[in-house]
Protein backbone atom coordinates (compact mmCIF):
# COMPACT_ATOMS: atom_id res chain seq x y z
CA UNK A 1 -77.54 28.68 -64.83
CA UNK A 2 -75.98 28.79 -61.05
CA UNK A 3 -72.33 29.55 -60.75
CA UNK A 4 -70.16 28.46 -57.68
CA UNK A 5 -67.86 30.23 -56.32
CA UNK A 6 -64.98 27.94 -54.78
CA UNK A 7 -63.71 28.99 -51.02
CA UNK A 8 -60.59 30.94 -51.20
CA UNK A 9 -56.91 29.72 -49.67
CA UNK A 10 -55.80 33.10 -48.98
CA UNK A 11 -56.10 35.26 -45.80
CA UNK A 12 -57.00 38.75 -45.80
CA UNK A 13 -54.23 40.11 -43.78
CA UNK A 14 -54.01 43.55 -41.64
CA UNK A 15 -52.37 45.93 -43.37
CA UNK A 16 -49.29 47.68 -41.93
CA UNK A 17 -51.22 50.55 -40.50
CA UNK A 18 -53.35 48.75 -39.16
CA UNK A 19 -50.91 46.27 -37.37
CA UNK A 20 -49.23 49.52 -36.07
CA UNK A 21 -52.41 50.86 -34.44
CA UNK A 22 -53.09 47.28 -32.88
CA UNK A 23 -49.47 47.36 -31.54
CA UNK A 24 -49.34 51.28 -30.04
CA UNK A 25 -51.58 50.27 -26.77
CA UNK A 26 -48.84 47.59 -26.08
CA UNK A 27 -46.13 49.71 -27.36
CA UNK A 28 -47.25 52.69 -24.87
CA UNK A 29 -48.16 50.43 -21.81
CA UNK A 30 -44.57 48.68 -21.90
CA UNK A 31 -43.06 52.18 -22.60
CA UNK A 32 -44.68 53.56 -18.88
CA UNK A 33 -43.71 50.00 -17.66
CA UNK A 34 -40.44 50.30 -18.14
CA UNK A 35 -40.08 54.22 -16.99
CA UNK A 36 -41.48 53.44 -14.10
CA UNK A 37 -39.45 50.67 -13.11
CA UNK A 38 -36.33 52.61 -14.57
CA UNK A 39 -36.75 55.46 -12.19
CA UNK A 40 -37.36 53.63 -9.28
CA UNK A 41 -34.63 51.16 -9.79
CA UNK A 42 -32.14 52.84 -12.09
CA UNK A 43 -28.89 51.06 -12.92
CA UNK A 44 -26.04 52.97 -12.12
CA UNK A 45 -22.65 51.21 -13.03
CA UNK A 46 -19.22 52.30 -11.70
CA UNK A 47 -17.25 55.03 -13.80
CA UNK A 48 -15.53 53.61 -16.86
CA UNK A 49 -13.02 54.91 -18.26
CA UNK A 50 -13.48 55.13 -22.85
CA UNK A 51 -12.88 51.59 -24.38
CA UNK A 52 -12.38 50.10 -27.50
CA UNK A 53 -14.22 47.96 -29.22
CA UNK A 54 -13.68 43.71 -28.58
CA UNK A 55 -10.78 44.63 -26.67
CA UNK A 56 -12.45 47.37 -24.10
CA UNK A 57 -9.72 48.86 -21.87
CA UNK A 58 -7.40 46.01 -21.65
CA UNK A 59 -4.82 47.91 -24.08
CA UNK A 60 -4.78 50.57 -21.04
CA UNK A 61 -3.30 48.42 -18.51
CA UNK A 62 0.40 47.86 -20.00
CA UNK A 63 2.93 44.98 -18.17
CA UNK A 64 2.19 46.58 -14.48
CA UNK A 65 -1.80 46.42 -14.22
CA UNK A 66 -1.79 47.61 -10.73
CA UNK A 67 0.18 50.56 -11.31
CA UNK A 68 -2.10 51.28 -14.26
CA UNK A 69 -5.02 50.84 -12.14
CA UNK A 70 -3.69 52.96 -9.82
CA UNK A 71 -3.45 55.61 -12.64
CA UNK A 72 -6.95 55.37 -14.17
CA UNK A 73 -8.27 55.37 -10.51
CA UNK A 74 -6.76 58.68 -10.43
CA UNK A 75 -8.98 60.12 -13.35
CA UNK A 76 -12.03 58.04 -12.70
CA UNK A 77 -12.41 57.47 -8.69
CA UNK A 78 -11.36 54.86 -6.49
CA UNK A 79 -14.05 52.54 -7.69
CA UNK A 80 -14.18 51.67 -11.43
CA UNK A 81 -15.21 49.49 -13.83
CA UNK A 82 -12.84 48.20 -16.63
CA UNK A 83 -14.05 46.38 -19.45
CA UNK A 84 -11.50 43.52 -20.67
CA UNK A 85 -12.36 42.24 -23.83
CA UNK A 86 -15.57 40.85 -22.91
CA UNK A 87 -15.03 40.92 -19.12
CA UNK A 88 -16.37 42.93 -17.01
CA UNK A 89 -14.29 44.00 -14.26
CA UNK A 90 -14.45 46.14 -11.13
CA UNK A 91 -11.59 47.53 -9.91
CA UNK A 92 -11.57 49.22 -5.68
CA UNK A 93 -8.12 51.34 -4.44
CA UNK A 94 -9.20 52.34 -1.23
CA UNK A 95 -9.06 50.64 2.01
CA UNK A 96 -12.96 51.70 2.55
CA UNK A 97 -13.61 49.79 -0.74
CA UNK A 98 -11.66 46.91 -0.36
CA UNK A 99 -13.62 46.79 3.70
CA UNK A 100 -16.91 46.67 1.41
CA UNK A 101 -15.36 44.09 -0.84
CA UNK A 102 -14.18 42.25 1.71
CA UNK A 103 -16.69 42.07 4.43
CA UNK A 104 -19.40 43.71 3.86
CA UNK A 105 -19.93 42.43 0.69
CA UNK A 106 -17.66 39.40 0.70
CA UNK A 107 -20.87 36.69 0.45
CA UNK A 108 -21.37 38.96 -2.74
CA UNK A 109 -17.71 38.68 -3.92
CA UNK A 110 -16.42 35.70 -2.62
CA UNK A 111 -16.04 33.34 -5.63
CA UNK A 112 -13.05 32.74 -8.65
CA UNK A 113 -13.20 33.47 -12.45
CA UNK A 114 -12.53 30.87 -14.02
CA UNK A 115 -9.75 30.95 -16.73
CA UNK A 116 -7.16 28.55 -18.16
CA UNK A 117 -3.78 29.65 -16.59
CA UNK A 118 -5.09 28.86 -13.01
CA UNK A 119 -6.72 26.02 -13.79
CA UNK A 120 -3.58 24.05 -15.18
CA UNK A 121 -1.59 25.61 -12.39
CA UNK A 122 -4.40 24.20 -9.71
CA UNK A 123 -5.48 20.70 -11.41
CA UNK A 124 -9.37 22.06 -12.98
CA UNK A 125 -9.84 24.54 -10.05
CA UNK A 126 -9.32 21.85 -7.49
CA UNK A 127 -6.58 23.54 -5.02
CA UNK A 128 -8.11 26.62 -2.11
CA UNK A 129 -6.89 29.98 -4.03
CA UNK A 130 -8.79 29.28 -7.34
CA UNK A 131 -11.51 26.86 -6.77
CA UNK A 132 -14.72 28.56 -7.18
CA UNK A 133 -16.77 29.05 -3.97
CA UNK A 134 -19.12 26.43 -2.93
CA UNK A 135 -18.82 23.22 -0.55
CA UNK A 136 -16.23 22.16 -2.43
CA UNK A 137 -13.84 24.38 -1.65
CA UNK A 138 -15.29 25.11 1.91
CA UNK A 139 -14.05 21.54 2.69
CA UNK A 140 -10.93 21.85 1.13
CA UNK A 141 -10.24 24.50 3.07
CA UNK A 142 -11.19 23.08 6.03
CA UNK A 143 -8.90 19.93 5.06
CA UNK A 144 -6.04 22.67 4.43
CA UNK A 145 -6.00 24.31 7.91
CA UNK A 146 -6.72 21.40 10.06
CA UNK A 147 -3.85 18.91 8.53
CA UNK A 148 -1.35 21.68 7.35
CA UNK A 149 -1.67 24.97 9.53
CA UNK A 150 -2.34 23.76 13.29
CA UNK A 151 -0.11 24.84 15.67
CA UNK A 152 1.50 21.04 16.08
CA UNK A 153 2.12 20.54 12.35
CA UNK A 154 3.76 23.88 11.53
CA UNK A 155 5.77 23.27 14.72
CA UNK A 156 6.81 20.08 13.35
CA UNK A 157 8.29 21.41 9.91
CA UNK A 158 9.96 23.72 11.55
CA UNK A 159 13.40 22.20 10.38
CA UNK A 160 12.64 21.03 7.24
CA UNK A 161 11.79 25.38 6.40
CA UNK A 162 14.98 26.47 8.11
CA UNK A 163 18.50 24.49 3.71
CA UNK A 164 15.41 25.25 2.12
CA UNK A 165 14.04 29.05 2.97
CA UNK A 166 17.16 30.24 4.54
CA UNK A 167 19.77 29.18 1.66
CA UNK A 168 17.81 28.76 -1.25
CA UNK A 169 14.61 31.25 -0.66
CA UNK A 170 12.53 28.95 -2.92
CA UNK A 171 9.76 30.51 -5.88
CA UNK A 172 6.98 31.28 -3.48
CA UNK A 173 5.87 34.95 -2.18
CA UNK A 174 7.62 34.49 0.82
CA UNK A 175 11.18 34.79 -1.16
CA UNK A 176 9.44 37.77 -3.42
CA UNK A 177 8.60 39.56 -0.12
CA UNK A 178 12.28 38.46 1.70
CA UNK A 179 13.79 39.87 -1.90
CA UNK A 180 11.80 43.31 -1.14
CA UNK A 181 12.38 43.39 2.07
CA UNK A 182 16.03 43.19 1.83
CA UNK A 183 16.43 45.58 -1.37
CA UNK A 184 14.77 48.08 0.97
CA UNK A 185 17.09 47.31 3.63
CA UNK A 186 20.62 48.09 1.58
CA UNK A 187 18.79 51.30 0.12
CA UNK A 188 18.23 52.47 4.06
CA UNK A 189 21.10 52.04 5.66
CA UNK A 190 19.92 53.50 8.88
CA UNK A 191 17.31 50.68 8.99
CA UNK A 192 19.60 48.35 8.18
CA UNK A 193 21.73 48.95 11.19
CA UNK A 194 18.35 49.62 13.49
CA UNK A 195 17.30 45.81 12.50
CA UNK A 196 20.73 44.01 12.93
CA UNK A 197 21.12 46.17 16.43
CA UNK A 198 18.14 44.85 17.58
CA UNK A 199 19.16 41.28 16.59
CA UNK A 200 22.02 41.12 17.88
CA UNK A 201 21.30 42.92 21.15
CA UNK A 202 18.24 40.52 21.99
CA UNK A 203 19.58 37.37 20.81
CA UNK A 204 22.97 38.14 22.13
CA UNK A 205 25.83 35.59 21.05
CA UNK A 206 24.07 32.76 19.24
CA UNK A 207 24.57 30.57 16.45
CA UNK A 208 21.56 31.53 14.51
CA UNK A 209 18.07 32.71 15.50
CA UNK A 210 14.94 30.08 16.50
CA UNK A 211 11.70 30.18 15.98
CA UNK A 212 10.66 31.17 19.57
CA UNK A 213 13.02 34.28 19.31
CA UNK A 214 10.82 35.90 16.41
CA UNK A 215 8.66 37.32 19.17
CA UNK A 216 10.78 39.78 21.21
CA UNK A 217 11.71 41.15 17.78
CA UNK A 218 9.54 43.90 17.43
CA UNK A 219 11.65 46.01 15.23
CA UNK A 220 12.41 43.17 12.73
CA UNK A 221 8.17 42.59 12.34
CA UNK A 222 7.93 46.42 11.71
CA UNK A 223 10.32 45.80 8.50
CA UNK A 224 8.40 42.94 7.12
CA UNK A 225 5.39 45.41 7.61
CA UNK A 226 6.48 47.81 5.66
CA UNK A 227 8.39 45.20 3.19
CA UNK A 228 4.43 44.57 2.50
CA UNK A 229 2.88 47.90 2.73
CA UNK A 230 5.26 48.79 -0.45
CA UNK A 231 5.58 45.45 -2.21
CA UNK A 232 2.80 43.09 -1.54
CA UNK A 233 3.16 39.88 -3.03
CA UNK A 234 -0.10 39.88 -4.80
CA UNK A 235 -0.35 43.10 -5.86
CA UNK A 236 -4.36 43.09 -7.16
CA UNK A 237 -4.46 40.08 -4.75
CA UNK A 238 -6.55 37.14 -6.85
CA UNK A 239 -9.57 38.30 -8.67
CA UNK A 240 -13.18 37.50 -7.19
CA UNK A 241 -15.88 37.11 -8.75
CA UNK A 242 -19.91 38.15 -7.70
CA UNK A 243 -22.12 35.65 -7.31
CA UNK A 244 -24.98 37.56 -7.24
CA UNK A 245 -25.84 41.52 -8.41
CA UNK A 246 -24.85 43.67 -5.21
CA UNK A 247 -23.43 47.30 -5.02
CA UNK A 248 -19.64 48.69 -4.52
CA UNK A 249 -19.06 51.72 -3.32
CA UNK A 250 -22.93 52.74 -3.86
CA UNK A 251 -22.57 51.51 -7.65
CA UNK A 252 -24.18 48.54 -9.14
CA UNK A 253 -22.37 45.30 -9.64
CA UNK A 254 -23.37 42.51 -11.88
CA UNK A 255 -23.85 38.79 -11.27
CA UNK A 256 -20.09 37.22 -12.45
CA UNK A 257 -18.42 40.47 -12.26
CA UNK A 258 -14.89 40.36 -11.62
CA UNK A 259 -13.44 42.00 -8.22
CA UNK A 260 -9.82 43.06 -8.21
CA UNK A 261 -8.34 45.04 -4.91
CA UNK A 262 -4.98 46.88 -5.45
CA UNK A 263 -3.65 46.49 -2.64
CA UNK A 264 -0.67 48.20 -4.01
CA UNK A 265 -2.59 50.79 -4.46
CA UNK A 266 -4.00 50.73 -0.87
CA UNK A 267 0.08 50.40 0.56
CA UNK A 268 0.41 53.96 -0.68
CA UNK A 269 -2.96 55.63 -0.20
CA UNK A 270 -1.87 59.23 1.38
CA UNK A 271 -5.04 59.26 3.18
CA UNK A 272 -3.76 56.24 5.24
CA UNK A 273 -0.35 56.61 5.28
CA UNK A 274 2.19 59.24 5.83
CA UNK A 275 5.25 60.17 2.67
CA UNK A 276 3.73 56.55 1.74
CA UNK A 277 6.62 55.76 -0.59
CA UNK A 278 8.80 56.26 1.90
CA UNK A 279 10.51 52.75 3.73
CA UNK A 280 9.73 53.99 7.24
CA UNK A 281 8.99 50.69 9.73
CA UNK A 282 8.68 53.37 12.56
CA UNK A 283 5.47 53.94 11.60
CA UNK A 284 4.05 50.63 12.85
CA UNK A 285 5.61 51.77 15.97
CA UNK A 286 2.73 52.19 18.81
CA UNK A 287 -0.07 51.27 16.23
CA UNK A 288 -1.94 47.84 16.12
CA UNK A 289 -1.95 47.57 12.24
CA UNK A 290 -1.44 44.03 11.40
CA UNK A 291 -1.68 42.34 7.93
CA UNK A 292 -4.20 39.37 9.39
CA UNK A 293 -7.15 40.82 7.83
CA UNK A 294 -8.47 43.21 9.87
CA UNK A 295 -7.38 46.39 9.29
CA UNK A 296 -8.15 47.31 5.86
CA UNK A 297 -5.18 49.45 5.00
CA UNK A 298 -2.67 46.76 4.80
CA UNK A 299 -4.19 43.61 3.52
CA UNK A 300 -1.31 42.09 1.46
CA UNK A 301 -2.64 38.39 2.05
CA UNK A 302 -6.64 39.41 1.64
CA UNK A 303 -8.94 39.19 4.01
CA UNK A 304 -12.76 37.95 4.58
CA UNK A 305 -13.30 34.27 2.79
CA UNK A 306 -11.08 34.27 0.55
CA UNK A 307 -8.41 35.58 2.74
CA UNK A 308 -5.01 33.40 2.69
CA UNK A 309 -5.16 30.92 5.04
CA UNK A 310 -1.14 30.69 5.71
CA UNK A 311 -1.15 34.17 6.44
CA UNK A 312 0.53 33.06 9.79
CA UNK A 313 2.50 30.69 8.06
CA UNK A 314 3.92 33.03 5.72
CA UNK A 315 4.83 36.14 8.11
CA UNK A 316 7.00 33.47 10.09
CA UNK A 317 8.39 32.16 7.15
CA UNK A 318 9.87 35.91 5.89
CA UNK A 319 10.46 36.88 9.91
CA UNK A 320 12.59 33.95 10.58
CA UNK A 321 14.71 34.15 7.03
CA UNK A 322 15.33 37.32 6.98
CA UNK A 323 16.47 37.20 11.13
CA UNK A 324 19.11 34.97 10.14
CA UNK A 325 20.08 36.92 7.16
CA UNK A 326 20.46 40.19 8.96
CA UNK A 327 22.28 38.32 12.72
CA UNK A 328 24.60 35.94 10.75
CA UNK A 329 25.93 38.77 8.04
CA UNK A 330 26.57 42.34 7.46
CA UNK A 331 25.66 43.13 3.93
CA UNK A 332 27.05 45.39 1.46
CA UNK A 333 26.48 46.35 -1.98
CA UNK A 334 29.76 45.39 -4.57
CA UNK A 335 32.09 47.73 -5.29
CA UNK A 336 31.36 50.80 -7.01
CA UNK A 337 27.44 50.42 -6.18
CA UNK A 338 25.54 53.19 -4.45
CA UNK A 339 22.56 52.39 -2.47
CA UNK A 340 20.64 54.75 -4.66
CA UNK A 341 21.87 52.51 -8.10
CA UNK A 342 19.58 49.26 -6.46
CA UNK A 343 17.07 49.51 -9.35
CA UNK A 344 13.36 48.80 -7.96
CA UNK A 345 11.96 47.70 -11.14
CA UNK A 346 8.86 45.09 -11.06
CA UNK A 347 8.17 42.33 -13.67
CA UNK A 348 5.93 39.23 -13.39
CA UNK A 349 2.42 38.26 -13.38
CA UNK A 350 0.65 36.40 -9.92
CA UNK A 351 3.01 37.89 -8.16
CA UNK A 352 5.36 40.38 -9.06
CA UNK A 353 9.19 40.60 -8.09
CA UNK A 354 12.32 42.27 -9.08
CA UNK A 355 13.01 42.91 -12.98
CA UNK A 356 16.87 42.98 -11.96
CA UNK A 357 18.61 40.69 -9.71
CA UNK A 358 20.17 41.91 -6.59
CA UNK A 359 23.78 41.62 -5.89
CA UNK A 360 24.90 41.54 -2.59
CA UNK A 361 28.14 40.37 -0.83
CA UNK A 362 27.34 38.90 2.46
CA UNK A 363 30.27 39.06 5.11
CA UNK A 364 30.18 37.20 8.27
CA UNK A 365 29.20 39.09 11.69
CA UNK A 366 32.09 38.83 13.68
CA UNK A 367 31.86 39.33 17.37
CA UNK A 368 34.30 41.86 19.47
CA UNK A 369 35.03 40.73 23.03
């Protein structure tokens, strides 16, 4: 009698040992693989300074990030890399750095995190400071300057910014920097008296200052100078963001890493600037330092792409305000005020101004025959 045996529905499978002795040739050849490429290629990241979990280092910064950059920079070099929350975030505090940032590598650097307080300020990213790079925002930037900033059209507004910037200073950085500018003024009374000398020595006996004068007023520019050396409106200017993997400061940088310069910071590098928290506009004297974007030590406005394109705009806008300010008035602080009680508190969050208001009682220049 013949027996058959039916076919079997189960596998014989490997054991585990086995399955591990298969795997160690792949195991080992990867391991090599990746040495290899490790040591010629190795990642080096910028210095960080200890996070915490989910929220990384963003409980370091405090209410004045740029001053607590400026800090951390001090323990962990001038180029760093902050982690907030999930963000990853360089941070440079030199003017070398910010050069690299912003030319050397600015086709690296030059686009915008996206996040939701600039976007419902700017319409979905649709205005020139936020709007991520691309052709996009190289046309609207081209739009910008050619219908807003040509010589013609800023000429032709020229009256219009004389009730409005003059009287009422407006919410823009040009009033933050005119509100520095003079709060350094009343706490230096020398320069106070150097600017208004000037003024009223080159202008003579006029009814207020024009646009055309701003130019034989070299003095007056060497104030708003160092009104932005000290208090730049922007004081980490606005973020960048990589668009590819580059390096910083001879550190690697990952794609849709966030760029900050502190430009505060780089106002009162000692390397670059002598007793930098001193108010001293004699120090521009003889030197070609301009804020336009090309010398790296004083870049309140930015420079490279993503530099601001009303930088000329602006500078006029605080020269010619705070001309008429200082020719039309002599300014004192109210009674019982010392020049050293002007508090120089900051507060805000773009752009950062005075915490305290300043009081000042204005009194009408009178001329002596």
């Amino acid at each position: 009698m013949s027996m058959q045996m039916e076919p079997s529905n189960t596998l014989d499978w490997p054991t585990p040992l086995a399955l591990l002795l298969l795997a160690l040739p792949v195991l080992f050849f990867l391991y090599f693989t990746c040495r290899k490429t490790s040591e010629r290629c190795p990642w080096r990241p910028p210095p960080s300074p200890p996070g915490l979990p989910l929220i990384g280092n963003l409980h370091q910064l405090g209410p004045l990030p740029h001053r607590s950059m400026h800090q951390l920079a001090r323990d962990h070099g001038p180029v760093m890399l902050l982690r907030l929350g999930r963000v990853p975030a360089v941070v440079v505090s030199t003017p070398e750095l910010a050069r690299e940032v912003m030319r050397t590598r600015d086709a690296d650097c030059c686009s915008r995190p996206g996040s939701p307080g600039p976007s419902r300020l700017s319409y979905g990213l649709k205005d020139v400071a936020f709007a991520p790079y691309g052709d996009y925002w190289r046309e609207m930037r081209k739009l910008f300057v050619v219908e807003m900033l040509r010589a013609k059209r800023v000429q032709s507004i020229w009256d219009a910014r004389e009730a409005h910037d003059t009287f009422l200073g407006g919410v823009d950085t040009s009033s933050v920097t005119l509100l520095w500018a003079m709060s350094e003024l009343i706490r230096s009374p020398r320069v106070l008296a150097k600017a208004q000398d000037e003024l009223r020595r080159v202008l003579g006996r006029m009814r207020r200052v024009d646009p055309d004068d701003l130019a034989s007023l070299s003095y007056l520019k060497m104030v708003v100078k160092e009104a932005l050396r000290l208090h730049p409106p922007a004081t980490l200017l606005l973020p960048r963001e990589t668009v590819r993997a580059t390096t910083i400061g001879g550190y690697d940088v990952a794609t849709g890493t966030r760029v900050f310069v502190n430009v505060w910071a780089i106002g009162r590098d000692p390397d670059s600037w002598e007793s930098p928290d001193e108010f001293l506009p004699e120090r521009f004297e003889g030197s070609d330092v301009d804020f336009a974007g090309q010398h790296f030590e004083l870049v309140p406005f930015g420079a490279g792409r993503r530099a601001c394109p009303a930088i000329a705009m602006g500078a006029a806008n605080v020269e010619f305000c705070l001309a008429n300010l200082l020719y039309c008035f002599d300014w004192t602080l109210p009674e019982g005020m010392k020049c050293e009680d002007v508090s120089m508190e900051e507060e805000g969050g773009l752009s950062f101004h005075r915490k305290v208001p300043l009081w000042l009682v204005p009194l009408r220049y009178k001329w002596h025959d």
